[in-house]
N, C-alpha and C. Protein backbone atom coordinates (compact mmCIF):
# COMPACT_ATOMS: atom_id res chain seq x y z
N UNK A 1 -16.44 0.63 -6.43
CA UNK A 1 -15.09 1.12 -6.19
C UNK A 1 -14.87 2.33 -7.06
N UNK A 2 -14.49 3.67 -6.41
CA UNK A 2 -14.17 4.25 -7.69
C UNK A 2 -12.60 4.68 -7.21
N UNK A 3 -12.20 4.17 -8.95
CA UNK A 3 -11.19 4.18 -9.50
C UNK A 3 -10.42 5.97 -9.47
N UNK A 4 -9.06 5.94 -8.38
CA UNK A 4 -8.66 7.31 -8.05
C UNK A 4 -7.85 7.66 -8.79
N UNK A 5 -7.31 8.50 -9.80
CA UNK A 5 -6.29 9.00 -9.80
C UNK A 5 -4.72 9.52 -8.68
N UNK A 6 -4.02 9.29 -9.19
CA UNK A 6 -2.74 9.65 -8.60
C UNK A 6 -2.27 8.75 -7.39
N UNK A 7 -2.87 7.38 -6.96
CA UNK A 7 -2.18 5.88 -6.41
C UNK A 7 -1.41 5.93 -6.82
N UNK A 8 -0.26 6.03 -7.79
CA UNK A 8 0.57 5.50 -8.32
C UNK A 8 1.92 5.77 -6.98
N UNK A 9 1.55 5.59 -6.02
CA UNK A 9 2.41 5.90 -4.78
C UNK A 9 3.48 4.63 -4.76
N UNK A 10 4.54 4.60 -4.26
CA UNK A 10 5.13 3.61 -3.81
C UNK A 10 4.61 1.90 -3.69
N UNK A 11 4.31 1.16 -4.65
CA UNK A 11 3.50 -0.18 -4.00
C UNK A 11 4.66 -1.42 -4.14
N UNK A 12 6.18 -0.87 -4.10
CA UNK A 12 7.04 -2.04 -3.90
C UNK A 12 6.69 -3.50 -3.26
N UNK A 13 6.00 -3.01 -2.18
CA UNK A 13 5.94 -4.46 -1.23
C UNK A 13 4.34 -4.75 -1.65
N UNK A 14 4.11 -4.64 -2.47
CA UNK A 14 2.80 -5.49 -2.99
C UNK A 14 3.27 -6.33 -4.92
N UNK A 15 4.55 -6.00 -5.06
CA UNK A 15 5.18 -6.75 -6.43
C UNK A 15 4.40 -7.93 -6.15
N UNK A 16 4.25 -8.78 -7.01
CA UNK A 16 4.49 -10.15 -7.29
C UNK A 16 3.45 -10.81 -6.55
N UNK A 17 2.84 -10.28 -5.40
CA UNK A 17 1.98 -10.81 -4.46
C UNK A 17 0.46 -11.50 -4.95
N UNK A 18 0.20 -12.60 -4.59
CA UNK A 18 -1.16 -12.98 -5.60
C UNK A 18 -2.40 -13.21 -4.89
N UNK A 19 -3.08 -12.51 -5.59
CA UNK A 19 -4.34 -12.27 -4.94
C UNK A 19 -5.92 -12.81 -5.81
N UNK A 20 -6.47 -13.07 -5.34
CA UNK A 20 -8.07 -14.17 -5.41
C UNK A 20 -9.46 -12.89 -5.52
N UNK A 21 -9.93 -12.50 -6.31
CA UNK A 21 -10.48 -11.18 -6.40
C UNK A 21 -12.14 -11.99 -6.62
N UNK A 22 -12.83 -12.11 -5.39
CA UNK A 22 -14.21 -12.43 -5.66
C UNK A 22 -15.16 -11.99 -5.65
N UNK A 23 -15.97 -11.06 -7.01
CA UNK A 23 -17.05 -9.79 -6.65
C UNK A 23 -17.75 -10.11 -8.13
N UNK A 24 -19.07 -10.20 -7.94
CA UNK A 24 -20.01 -10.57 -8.87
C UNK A 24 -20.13 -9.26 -9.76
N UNK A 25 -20.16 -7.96 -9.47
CA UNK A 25 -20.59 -7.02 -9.83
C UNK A 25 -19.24 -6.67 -11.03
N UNK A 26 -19.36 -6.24 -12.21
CA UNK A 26 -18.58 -6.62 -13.22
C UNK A 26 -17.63 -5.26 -13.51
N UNK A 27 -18.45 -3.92 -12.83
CA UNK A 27 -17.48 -3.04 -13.09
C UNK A 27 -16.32 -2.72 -11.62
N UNK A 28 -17.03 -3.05 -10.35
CA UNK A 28 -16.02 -3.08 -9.18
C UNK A 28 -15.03 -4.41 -9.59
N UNK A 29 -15.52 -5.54 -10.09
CA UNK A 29 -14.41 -5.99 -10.23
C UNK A 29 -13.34 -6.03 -11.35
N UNK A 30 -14.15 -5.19 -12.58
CA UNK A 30 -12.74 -4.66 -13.10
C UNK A 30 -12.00 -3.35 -12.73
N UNK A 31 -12.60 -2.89 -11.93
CA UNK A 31 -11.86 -1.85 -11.37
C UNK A 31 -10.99 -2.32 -10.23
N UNK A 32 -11.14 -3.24 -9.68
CA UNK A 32 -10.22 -3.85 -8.40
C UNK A 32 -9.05 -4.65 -9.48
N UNK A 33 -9.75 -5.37 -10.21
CA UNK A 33 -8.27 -6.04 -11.32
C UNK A 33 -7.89 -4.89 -11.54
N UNK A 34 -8.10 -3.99 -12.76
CA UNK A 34 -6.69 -2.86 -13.03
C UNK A 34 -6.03 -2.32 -11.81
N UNK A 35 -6.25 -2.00 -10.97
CA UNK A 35 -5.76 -1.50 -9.74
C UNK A 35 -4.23 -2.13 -9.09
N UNK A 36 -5.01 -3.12 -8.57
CA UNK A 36 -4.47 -4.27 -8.08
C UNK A 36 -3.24 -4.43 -9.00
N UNK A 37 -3.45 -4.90 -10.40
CA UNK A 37 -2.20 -5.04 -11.61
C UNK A 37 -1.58 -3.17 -11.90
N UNK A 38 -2.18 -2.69 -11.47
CA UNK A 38 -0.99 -1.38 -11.73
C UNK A 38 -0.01 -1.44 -10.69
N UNK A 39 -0.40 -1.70 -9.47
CA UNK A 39 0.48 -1.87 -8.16
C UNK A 39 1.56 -3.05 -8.18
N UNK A 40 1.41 -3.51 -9.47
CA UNK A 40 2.45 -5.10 -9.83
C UNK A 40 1.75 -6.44 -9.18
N UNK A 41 0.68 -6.72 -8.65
CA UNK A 41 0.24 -7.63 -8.03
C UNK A 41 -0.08 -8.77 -9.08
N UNK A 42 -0.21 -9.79 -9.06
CA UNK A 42 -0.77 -11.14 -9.72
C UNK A 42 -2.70 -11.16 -9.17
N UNK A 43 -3.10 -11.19 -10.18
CA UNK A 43 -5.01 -11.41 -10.27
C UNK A 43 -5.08 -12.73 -10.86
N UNK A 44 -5.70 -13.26 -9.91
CA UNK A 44 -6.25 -14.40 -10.14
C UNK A 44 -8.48 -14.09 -9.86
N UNK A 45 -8.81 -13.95 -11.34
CA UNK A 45 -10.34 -13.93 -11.10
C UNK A 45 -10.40 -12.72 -12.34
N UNK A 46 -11.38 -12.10 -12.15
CA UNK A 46 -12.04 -11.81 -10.83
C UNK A 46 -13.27 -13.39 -10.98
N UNK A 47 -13.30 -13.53 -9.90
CA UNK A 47 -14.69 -14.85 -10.03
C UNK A 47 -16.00 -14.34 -9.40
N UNK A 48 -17.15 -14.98 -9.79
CA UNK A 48 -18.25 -14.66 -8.81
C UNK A 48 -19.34 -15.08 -7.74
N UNK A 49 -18.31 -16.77 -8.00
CA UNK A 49 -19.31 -17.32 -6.81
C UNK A 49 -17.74 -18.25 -6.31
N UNK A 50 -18.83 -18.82 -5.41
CA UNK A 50 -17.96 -18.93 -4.60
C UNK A 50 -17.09 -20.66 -4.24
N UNK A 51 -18.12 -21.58 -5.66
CA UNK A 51 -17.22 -22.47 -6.11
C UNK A 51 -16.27 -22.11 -7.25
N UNK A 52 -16.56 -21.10 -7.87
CA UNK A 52 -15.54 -20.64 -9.12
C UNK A 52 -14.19 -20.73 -8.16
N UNK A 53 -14.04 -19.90 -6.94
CA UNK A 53 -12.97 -19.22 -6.35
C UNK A 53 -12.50 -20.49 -5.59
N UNK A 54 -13.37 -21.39 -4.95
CA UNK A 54 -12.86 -21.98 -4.91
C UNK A 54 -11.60 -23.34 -5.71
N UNK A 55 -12.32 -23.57 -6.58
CA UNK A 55 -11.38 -23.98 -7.66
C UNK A 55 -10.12 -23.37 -8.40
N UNK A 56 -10.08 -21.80 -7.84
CA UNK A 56 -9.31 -21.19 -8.66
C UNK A 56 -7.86 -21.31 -7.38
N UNK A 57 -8.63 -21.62 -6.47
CA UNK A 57 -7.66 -21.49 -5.30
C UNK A 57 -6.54 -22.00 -5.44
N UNK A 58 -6.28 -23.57 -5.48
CA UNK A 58 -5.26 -24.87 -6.04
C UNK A 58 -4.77 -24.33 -7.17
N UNK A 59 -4.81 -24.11 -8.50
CA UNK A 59 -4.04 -23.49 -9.46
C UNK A 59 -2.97 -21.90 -8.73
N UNK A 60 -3.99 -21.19 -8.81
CA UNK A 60 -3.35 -19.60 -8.11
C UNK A 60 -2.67 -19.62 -7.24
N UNK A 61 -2.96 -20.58 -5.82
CA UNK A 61 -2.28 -20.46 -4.42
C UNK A 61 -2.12 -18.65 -4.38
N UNK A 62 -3.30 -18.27 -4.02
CA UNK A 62 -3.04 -16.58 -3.33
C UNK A 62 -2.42 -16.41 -2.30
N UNK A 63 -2.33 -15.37 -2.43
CA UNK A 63 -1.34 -14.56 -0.65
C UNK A 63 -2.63 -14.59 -0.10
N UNK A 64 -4.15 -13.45 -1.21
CA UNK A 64 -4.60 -12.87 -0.01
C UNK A 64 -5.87 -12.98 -1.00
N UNK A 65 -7.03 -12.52 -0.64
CA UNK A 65 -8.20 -12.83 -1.03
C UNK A 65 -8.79 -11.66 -1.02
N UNK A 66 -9.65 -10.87 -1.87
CA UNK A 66 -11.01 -9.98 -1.53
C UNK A 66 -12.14 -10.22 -2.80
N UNK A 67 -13.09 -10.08 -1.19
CA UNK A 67 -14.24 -11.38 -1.05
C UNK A 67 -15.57 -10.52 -0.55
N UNK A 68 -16.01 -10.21 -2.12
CA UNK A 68 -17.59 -9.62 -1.92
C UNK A 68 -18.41 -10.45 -1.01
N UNK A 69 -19.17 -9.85 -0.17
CA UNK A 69 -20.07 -10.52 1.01
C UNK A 69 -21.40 -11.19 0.33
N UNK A 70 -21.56 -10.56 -0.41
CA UNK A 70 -23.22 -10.73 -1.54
C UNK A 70 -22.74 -11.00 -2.85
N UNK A 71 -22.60 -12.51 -3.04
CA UNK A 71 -22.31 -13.36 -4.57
C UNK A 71 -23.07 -13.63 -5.28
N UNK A 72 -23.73 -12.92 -5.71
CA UNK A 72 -25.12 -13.34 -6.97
C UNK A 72 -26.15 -13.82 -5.70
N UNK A 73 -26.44 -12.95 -4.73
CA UNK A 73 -27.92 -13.91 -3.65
C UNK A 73 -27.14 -15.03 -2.73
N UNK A 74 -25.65 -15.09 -3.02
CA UNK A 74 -24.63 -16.27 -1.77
C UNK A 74 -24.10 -15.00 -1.16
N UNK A 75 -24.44 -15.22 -0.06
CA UNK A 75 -23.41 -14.98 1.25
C UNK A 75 -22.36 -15.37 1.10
N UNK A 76 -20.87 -14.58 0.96
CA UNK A 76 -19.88 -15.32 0.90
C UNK A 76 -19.11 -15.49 2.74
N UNK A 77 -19.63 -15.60 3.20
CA UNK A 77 -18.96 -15.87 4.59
C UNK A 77 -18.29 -17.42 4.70
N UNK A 78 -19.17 -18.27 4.04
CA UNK A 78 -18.40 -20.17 4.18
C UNK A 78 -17.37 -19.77 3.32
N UNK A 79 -17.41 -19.07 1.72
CA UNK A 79 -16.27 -18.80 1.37
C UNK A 79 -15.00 -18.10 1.61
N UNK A 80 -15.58 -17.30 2.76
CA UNK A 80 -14.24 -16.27 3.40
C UNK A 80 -13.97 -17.55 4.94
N UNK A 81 -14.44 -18.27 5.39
CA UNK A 81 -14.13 -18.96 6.38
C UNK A 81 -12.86 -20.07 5.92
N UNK A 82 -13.69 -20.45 4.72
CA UNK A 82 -12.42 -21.42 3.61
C UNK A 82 -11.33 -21.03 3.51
N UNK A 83 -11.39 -19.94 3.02
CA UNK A 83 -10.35 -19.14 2.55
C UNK A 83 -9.05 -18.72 4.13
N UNK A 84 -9.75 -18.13 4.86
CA UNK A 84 -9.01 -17.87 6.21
C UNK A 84 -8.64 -19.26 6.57
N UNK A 85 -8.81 -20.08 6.92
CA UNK A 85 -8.96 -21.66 7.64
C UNK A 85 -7.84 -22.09 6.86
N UNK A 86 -7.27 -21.68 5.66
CA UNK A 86 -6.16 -22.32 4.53
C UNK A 86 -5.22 -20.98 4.26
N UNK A 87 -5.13 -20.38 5.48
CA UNK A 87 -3.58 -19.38 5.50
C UNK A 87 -3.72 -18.12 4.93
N UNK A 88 -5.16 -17.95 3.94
CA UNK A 88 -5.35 -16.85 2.84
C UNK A 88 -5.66 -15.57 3.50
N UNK A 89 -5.14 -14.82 3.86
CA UNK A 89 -5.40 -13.22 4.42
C UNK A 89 -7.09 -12.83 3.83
N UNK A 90 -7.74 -12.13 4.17
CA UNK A 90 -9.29 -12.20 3.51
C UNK A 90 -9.59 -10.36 3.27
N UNK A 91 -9.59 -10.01 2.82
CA UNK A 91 -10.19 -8.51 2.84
C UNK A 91 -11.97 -8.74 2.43
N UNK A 92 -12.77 -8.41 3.30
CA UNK A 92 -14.30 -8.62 3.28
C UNK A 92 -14.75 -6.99 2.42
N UNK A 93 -15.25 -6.79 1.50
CA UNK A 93 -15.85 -5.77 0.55
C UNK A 93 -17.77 -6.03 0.68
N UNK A 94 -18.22 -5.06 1.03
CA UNK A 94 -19.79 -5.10 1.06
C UNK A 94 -20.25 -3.91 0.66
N UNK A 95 -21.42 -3.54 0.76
CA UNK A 95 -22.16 -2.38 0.44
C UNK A 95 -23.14 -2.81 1.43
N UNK A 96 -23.34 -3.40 3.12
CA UNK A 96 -23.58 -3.74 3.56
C UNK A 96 -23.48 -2.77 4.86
N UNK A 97 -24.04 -1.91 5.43
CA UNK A 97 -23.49 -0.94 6.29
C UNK A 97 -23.39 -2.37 7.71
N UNK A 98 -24.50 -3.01 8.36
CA UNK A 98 -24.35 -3.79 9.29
C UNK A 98 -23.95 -5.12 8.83
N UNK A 99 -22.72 -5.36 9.37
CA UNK A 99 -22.32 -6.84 8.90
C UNK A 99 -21.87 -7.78 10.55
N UNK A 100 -21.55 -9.11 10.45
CA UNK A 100 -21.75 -9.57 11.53
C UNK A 100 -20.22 -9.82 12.05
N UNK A 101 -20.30 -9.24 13.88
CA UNK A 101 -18.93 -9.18 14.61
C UNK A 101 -17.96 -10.55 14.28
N UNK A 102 -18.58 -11.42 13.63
CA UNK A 102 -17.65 -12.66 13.44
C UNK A 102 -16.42 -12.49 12.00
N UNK A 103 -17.02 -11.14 11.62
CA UNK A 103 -16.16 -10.62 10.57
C UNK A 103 -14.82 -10.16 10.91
N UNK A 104 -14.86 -9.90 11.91
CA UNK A 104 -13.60 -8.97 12.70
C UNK A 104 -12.65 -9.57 12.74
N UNK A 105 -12.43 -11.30 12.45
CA UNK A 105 -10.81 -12.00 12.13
C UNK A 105 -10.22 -11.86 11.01
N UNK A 106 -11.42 -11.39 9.91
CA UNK A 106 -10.44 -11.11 8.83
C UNK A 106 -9.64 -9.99 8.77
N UNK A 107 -8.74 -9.95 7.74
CA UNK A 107 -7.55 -9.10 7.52
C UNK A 107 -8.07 -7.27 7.56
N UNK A 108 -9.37 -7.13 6.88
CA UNK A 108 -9.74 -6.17 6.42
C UNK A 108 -11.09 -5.96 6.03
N UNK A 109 -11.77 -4.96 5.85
CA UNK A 109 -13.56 -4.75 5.70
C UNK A 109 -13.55 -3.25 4.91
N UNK A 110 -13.48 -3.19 3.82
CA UNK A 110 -13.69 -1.80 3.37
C UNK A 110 -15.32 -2.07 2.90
N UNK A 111 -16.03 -1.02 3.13
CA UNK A 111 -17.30 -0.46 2.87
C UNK A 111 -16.87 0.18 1.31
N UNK A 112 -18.26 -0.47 0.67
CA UNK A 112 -18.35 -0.22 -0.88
C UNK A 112 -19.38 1.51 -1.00
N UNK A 113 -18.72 2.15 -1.35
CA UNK A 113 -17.61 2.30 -2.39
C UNK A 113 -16.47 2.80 -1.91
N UNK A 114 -15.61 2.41 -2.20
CA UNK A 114 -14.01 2.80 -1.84
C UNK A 114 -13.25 3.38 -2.06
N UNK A 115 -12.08 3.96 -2.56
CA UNK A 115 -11.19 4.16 -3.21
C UNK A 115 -10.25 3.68 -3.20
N UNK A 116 -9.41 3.65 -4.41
CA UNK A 116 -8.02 3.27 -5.01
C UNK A 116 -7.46 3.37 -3.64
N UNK A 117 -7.34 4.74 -3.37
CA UNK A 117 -6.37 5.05 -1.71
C UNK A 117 -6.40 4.02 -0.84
N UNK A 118 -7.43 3.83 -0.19
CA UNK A 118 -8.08 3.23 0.88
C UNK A 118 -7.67 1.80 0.18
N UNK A 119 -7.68 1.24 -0.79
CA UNK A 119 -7.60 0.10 -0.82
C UNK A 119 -5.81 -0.27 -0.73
N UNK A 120 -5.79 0.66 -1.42
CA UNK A 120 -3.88 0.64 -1.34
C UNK A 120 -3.05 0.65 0.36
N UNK A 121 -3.55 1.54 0.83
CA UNK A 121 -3.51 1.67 2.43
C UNK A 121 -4.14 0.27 2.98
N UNK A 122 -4.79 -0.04 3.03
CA UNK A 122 -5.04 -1.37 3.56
C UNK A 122 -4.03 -2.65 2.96
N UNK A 123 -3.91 -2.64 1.63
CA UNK A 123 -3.31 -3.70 1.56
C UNK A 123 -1.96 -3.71 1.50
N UNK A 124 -1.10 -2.17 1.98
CA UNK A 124 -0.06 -2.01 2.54
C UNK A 124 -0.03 -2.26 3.87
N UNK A 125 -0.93 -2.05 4.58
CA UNK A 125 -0.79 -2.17 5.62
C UNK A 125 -0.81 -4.33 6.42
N UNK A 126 -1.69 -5.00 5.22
CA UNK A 126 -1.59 -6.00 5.46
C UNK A 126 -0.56 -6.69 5.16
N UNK A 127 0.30 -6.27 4.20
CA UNK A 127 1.56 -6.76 3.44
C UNK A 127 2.17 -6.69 4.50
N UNK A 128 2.38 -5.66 5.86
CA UNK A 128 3.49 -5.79 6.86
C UNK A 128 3.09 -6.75 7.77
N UNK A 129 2.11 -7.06 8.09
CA UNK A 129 1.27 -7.86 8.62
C UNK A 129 1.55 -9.21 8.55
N UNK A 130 2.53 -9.86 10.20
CA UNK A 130 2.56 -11.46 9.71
C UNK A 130 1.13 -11.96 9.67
N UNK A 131 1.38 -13.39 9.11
CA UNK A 131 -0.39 -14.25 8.95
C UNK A 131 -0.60 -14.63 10.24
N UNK A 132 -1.74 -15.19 10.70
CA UNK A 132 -1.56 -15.87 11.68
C UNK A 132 -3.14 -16.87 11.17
N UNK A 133 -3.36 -17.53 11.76
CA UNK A 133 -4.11 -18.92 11.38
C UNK A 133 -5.40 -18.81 12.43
């Protein structure tokens, strides 16, 4: 992820909102935590596999989830299926150029590396976004 200057755009409708941040790799996911907490959001994680997150689930209760595809050598797909299947919005993060069409119910798919922008735009755009199951 690299970390953009000048996001500091409007992120009212992402206040308070809590989110499940699951990415093994230690500097994308502190770059997705500061981010995420400059925009006012609640971080729960970052975790890296995919019983951590699960356990973190029941304490946190997230809005929304983003969910590295490659967890230390785990596929996180049973963990993004969990996660969707229990109301949780999913944003899928890879460095994976071909990933599989069964991905396409989740909320979101940004290709690694990203930006601040792009991530902000997406998860504005999911914030308007009712859930659906």
């Amino acid at each position: 992820m690299a970390v953009g200057k000048g996001t500091r755009t409007s992120s009212s409708d992402l206040q308070g909102q809590r989110v499940l941040v699951v990415e093994d790799g230690w500097q994308v996911a502190d770059g997705l935590k500061l981010s995420l907490e400059q925009w006012g959001m609640t971080v729960a994680g970052p975790v890296a596999t995919a019983r951590e997150a699960q356990s973190l689930v029941s304490e946190c209760r997230p809005n929304l989830a983003i969910v590295d595809v490659n967890l230390k050598g785990e596929m996180g797909y049973k963990l993004m299926d969990w996660l969707h299947d229990r109301g949780i919005q999913v944003i899928v993060i890879s460095g994976y150029e071909d990933l599989p069409g069964s991905l396409d119910k989740f909320a979101a798919i940004l290709q690694k590396p990203f930006t601040d922008a792009a991530l902000l735009t997406t998860l504005k755009r999911m914030m308007g976004t009712p859930r659906t199951r």
